[in-house]
C-alpha atoms as a PDB file:
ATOM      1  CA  UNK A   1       2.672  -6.716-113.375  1.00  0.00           C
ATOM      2  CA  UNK A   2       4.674  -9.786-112.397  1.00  0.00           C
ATOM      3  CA  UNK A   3       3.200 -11.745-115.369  1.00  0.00           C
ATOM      4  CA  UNK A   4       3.988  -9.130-117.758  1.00  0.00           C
ATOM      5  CA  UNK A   5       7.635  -9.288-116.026  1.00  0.00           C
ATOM      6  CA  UNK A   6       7.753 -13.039-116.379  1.00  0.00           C
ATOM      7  CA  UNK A   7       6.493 -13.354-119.921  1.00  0.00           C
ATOM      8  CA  UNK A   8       9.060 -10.006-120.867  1.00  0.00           C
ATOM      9  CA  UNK A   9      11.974 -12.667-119.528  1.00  0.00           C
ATOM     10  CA  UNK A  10      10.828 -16.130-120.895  1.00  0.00           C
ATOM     11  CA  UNK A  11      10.698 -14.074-124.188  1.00  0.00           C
ATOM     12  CA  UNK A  12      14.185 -12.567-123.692  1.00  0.00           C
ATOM     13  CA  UNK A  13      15.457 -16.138-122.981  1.00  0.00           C
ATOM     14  CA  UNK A  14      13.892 -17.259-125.949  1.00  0.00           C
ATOM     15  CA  UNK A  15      15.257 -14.905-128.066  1.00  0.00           C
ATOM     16  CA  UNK A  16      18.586 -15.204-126.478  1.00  0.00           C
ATOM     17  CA  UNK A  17      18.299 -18.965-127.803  1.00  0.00           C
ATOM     18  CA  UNK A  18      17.297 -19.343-131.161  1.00  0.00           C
ATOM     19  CA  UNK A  19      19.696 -16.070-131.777  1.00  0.00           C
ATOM     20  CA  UNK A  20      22.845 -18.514-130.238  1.00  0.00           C
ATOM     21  CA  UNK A  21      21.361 -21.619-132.148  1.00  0.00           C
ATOM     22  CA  UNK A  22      20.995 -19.515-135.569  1.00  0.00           C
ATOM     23  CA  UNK A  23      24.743 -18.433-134.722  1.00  0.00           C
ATOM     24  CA  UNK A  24      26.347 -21.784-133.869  1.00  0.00           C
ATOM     25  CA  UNK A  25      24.715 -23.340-136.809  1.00  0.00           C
ATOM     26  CA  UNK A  26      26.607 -20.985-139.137  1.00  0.00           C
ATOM     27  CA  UNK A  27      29.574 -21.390-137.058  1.00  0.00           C
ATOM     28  CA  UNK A  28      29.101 -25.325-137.749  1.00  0.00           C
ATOM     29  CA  UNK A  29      28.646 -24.687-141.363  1.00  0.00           C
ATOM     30  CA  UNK A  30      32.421 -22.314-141.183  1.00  0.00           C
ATOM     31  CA  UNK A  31      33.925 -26.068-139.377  1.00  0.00           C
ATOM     32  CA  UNK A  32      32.930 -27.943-142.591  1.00  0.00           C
ATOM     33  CA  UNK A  33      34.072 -25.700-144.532  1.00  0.00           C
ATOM     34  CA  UNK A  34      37.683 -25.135-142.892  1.00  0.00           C
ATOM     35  CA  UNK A  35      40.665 -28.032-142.909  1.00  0.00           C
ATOM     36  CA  UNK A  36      43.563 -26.634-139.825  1.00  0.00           C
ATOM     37  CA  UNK A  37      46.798 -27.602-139.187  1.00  0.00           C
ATOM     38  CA  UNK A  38      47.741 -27.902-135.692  1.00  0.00           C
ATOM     39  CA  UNK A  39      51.865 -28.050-135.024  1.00  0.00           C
ATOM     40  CA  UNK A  40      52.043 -29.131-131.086  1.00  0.00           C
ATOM     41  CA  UNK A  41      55.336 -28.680-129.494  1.00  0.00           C
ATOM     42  CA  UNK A  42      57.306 -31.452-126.910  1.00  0.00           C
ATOM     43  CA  UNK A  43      57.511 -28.785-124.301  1.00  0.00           C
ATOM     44  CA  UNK A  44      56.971 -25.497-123.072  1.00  0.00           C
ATOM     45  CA  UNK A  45      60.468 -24.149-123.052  1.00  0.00           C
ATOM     46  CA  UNK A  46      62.155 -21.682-125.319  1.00  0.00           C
ATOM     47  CA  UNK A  47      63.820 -23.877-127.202  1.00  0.00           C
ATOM     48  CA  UNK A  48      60.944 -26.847-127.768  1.00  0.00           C
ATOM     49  CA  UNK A  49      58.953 -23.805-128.711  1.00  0.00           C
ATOM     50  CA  UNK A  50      61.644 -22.338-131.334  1.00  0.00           C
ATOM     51  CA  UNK A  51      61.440 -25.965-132.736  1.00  0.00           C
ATOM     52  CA  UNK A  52      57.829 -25.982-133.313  1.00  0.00           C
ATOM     53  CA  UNK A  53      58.336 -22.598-135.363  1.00  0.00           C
ATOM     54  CA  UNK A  54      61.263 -24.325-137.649  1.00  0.00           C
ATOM     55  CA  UNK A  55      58.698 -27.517-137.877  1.00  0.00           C
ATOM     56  CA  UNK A  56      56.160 -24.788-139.083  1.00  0.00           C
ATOM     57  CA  UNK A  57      57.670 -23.324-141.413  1.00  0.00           C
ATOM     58  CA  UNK A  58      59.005 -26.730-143.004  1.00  0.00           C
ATOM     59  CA  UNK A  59      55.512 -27.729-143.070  1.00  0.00           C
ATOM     60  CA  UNK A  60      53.401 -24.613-144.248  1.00  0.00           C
ATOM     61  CA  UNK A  61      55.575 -24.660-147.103  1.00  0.00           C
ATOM     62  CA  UNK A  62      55.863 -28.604-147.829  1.00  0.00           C
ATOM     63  CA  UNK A  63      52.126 -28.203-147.920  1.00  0.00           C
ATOM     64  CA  UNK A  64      51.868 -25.581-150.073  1.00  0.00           C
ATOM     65  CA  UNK A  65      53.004 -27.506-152.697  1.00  0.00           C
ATOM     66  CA  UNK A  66      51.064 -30.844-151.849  1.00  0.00           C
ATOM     67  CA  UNK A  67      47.529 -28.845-152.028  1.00  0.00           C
ATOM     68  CA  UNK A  68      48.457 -26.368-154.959  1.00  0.00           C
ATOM     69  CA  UNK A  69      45.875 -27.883-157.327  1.00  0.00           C
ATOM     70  CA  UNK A  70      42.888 -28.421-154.573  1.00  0.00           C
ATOM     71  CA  UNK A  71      40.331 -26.789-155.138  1.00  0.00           C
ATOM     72  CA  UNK A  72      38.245 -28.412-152.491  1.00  0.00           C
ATOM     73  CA  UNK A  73      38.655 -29.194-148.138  1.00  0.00           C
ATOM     74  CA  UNK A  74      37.851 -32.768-149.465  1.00  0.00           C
ATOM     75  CA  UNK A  75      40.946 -32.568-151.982  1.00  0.00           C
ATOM     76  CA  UNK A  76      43.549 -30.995-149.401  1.00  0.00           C
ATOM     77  CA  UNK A  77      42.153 -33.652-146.492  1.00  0.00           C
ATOM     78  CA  UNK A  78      42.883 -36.252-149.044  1.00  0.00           C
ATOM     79  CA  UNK A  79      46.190 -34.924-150.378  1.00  0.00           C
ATOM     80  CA  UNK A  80      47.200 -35.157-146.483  1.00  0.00           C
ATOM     81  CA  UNK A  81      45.965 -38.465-146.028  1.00  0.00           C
ATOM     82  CA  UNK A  82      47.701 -39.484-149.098  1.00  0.00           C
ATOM     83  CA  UNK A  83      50.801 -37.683-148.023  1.00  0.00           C
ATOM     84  CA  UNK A  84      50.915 -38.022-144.520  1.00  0.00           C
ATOM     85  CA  UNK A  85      54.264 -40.378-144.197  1.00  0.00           C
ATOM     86  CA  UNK A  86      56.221 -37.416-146.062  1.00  0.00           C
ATOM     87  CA  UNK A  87      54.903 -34.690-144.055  1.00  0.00           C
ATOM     88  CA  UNK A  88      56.012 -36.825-140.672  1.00  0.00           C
ATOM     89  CA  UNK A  89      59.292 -37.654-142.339  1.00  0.00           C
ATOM     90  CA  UNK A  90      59.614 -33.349-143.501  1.00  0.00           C
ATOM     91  CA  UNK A  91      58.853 -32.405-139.903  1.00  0.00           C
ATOM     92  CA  UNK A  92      60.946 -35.469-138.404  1.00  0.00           C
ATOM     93  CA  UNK A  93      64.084 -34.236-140.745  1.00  0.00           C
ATOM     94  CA  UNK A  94      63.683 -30.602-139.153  1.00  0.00           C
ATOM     95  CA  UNK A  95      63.657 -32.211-135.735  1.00  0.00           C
ATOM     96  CA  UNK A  96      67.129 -33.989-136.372  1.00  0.00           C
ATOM     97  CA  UNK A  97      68.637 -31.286-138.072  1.00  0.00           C
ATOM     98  CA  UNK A  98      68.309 -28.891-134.842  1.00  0.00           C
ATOM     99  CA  UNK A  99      69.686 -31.759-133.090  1.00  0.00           C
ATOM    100  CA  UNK A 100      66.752 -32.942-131.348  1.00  0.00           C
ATOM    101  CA  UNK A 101      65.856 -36.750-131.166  1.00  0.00           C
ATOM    102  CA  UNK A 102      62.292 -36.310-130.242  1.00  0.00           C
ATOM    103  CA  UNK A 103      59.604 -38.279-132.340  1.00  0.00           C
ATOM    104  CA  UNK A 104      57.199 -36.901-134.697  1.00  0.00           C
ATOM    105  CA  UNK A 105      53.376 -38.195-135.174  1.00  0.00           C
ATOM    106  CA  UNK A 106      51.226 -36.854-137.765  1.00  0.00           C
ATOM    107  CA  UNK A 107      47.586 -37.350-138.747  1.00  0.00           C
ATOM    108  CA  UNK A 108      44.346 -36.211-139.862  1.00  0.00           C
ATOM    109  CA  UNK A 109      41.894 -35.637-137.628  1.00  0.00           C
ATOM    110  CA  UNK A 110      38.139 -34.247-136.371  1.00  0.00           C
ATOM    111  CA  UNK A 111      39.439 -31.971-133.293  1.00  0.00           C
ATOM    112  CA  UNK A 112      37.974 -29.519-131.219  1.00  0.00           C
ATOM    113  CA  UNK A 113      39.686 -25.906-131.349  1.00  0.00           C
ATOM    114  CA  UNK A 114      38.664 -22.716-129.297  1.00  0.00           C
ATOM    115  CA  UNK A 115      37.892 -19.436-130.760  1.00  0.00           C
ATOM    116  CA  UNK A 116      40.568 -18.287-132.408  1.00  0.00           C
ATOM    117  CA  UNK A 117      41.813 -14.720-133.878  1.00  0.00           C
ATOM    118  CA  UNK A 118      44.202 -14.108-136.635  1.00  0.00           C
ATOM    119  CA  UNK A 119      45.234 -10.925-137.863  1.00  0.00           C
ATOM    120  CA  UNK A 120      42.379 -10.220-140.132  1.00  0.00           C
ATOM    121  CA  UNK A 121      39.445 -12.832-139.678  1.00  0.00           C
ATOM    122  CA  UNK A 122      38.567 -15.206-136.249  1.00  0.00           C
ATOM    123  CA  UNK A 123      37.679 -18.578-136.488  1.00  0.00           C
ATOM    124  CA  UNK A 124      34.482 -19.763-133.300  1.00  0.00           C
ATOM    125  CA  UNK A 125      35.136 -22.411-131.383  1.00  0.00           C
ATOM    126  CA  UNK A 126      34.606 -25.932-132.706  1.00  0.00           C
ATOM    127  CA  UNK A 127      35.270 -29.129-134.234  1.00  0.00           C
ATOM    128  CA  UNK A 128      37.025 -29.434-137.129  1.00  0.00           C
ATOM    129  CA  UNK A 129      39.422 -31.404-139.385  1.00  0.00           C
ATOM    130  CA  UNK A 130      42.942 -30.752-139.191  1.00  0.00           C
ATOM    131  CA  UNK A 131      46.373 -32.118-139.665  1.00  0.00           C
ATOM    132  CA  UNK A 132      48.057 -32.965-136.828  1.00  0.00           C
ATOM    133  CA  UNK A 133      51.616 -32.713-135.917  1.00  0.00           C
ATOM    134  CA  UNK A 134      52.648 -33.828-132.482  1.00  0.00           C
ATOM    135  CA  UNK A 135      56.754 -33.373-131.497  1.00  0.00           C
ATOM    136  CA  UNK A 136      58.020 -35.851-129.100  1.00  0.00           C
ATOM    137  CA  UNK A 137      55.973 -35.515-125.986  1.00  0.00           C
ATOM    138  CA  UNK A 138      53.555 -32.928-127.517  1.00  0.00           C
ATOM    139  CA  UNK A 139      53.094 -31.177-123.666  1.00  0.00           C
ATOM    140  CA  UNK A 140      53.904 -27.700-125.401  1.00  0.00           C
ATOM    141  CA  UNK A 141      52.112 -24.974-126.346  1.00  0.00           C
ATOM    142  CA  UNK A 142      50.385 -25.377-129.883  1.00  0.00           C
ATOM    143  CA  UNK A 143      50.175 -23.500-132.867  1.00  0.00           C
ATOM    144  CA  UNK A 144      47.131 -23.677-135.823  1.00  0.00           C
ATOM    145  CA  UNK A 145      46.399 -22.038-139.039  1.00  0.00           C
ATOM    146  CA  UNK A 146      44.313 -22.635-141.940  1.00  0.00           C
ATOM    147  CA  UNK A 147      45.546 -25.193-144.695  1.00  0.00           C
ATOM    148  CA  UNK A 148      42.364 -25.034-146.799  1.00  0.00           C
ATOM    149  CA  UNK A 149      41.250 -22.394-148.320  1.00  0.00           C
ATOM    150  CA  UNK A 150      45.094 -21.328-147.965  1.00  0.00           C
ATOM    151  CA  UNK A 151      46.154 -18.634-145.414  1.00  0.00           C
ATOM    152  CA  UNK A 152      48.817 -20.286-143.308  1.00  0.00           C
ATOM    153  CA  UNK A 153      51.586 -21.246-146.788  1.00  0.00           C
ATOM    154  CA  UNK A 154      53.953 -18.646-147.621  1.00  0.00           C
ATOM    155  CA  UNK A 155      52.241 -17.555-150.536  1.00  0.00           C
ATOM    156  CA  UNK A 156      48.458 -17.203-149.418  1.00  0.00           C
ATOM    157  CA  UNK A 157      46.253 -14.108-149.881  1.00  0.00           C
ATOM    158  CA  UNK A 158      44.133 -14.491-146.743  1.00  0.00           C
ATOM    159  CA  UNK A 159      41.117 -16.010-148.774  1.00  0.00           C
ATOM    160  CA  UNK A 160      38.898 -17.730-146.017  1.00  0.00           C
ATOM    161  CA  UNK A 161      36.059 -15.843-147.828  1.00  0.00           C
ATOM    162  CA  UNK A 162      36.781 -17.624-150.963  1.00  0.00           C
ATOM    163  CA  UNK A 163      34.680 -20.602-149.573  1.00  0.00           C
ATOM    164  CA  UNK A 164      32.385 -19.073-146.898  1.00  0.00           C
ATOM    165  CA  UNK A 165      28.741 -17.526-147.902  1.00  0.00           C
ATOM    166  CA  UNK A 166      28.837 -13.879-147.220  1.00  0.00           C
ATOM    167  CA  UNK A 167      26.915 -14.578-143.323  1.00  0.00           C
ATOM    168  CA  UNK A 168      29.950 -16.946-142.791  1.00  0.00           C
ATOM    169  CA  UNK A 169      32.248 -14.222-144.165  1.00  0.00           C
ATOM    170  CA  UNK A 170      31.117 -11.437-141.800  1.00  0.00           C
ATOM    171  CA  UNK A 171      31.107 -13.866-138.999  1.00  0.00           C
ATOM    172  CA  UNK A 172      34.395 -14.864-139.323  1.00  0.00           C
ATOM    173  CA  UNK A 173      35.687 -10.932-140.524  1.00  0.00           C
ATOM    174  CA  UNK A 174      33.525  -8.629-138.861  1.00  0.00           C
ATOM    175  CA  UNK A 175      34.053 -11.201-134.889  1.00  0.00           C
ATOM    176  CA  UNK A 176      33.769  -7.835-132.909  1.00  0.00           C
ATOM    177  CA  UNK A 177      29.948  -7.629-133.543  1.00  0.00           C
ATOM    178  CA  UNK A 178      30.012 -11.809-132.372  1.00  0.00           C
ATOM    179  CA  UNK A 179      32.389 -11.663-129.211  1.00  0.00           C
ATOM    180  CA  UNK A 180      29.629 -12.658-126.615  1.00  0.00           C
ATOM    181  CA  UNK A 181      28.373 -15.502-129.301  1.00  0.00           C
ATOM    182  CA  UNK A 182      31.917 -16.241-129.732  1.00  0.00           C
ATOM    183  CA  UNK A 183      32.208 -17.004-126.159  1.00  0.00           C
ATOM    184  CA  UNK A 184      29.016 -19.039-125.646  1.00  0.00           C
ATOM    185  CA  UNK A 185      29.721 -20.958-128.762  1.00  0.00           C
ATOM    186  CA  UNK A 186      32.970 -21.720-126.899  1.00  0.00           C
ATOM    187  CA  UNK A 187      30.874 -22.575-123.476  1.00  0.00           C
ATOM    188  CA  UNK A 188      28.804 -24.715-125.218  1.00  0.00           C
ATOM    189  CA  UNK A 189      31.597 -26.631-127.382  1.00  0.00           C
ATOM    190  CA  UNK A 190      33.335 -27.522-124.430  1.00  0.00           C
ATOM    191  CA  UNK A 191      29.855 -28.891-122.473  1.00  0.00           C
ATOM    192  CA  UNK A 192      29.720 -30.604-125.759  1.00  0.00           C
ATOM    193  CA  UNK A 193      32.889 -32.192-125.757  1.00  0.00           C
ATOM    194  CA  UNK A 194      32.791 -33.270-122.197  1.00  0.00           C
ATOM    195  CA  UNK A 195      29.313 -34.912-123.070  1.00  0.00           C
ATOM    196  CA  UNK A 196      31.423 -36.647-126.394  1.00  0.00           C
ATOM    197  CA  UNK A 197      33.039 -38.937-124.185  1.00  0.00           C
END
């Protein structure tokens, strides 16, 4: 009986795994898929943070424009490679206009993000490419969206599917059935990172 037990857990285990591995290879495949934007704020207070919504706003639709004939991640990475001195100079102009002196950065990068739920679709845990926009000290609490495919500019129809295969689609729509994978994904993307360095 005790062998039977043992061999009914190794093969639970087992299962356990390849069902995670199966799951955070489609997550990787949603990450290569996916370019963010990430807007961090100088500080934590009230008014830092209101700053980082004006800077948003600016940007989201500055950006809207800059990426309205991509029709690829690649395209819109480039376009904010290409573009990335006007988009610090757009969010640097908000930052003077509300009076503030604080210096902007911005830049593409490969970051890690944690899970992450919007209104109608959640994005797992991982690393992905995103433009960055850091205000002054950048020691506030952040705030990310989706540049490509376009959900975060003013006049997006929440399209993430556009780009994803249907698995990827009902991953990233249907993230009730995937909270515990969501959450492992997460465990393991941070064990990951730590092991990056």
């Amino acid at each position: 009986m005790k062998i039977f037990f043992k061999a009914f857990c190794c093969a639970v285990v087992i299962s356990c795994i390849l069902s995670i591995t199966g799951f955070s290879g489609a997550c990787e495949d949603i990450e290569d898929r996916v370019f963010r934007l990430h807007i961090i704020a100088n500080s934590d207070s009230e008014e830092d943070q209101s700053l980082k919504l004006k800077v948003r706003d600016e940007i989201t639709t500055y950006t809207e424009k800059l990426f309205a004939d991509c029709k690829t991640k690649e395209e819109s990475m480039d376009a904010a490679s290409r573009n990335i001195d006007s988009i610090r100079a757009k969010a640097q102009e908000v930052v003077k206009k509300y009076g503030y002196d604080y210096a902007v950065d911005a830049y593409v990068t490969n970051m890690s993000f944690d899970t992450r739920v919007y209104d109608d679709f959640t994005l797992p845990a991982g690393k992905y490419d995103a433009l960055r926009i850091v205000i002054g000290k950048g020691e506030g609490h952040n705030w990310w969206c989706v540049l490509y495919p376009a959900v975060c500019v003013p006049s997006a129809q929440k399209n993430i599917g556009s780009v994803l295969s249907d698995g990827e689609t009902e991953i990233v729509t249907e993230s009730d059935k995937y909270t515990v994978k969501f959450k492992i994904v997460e465990i393991f993307e941070g064990i990951a990172d730590f092991f990056r360095w």
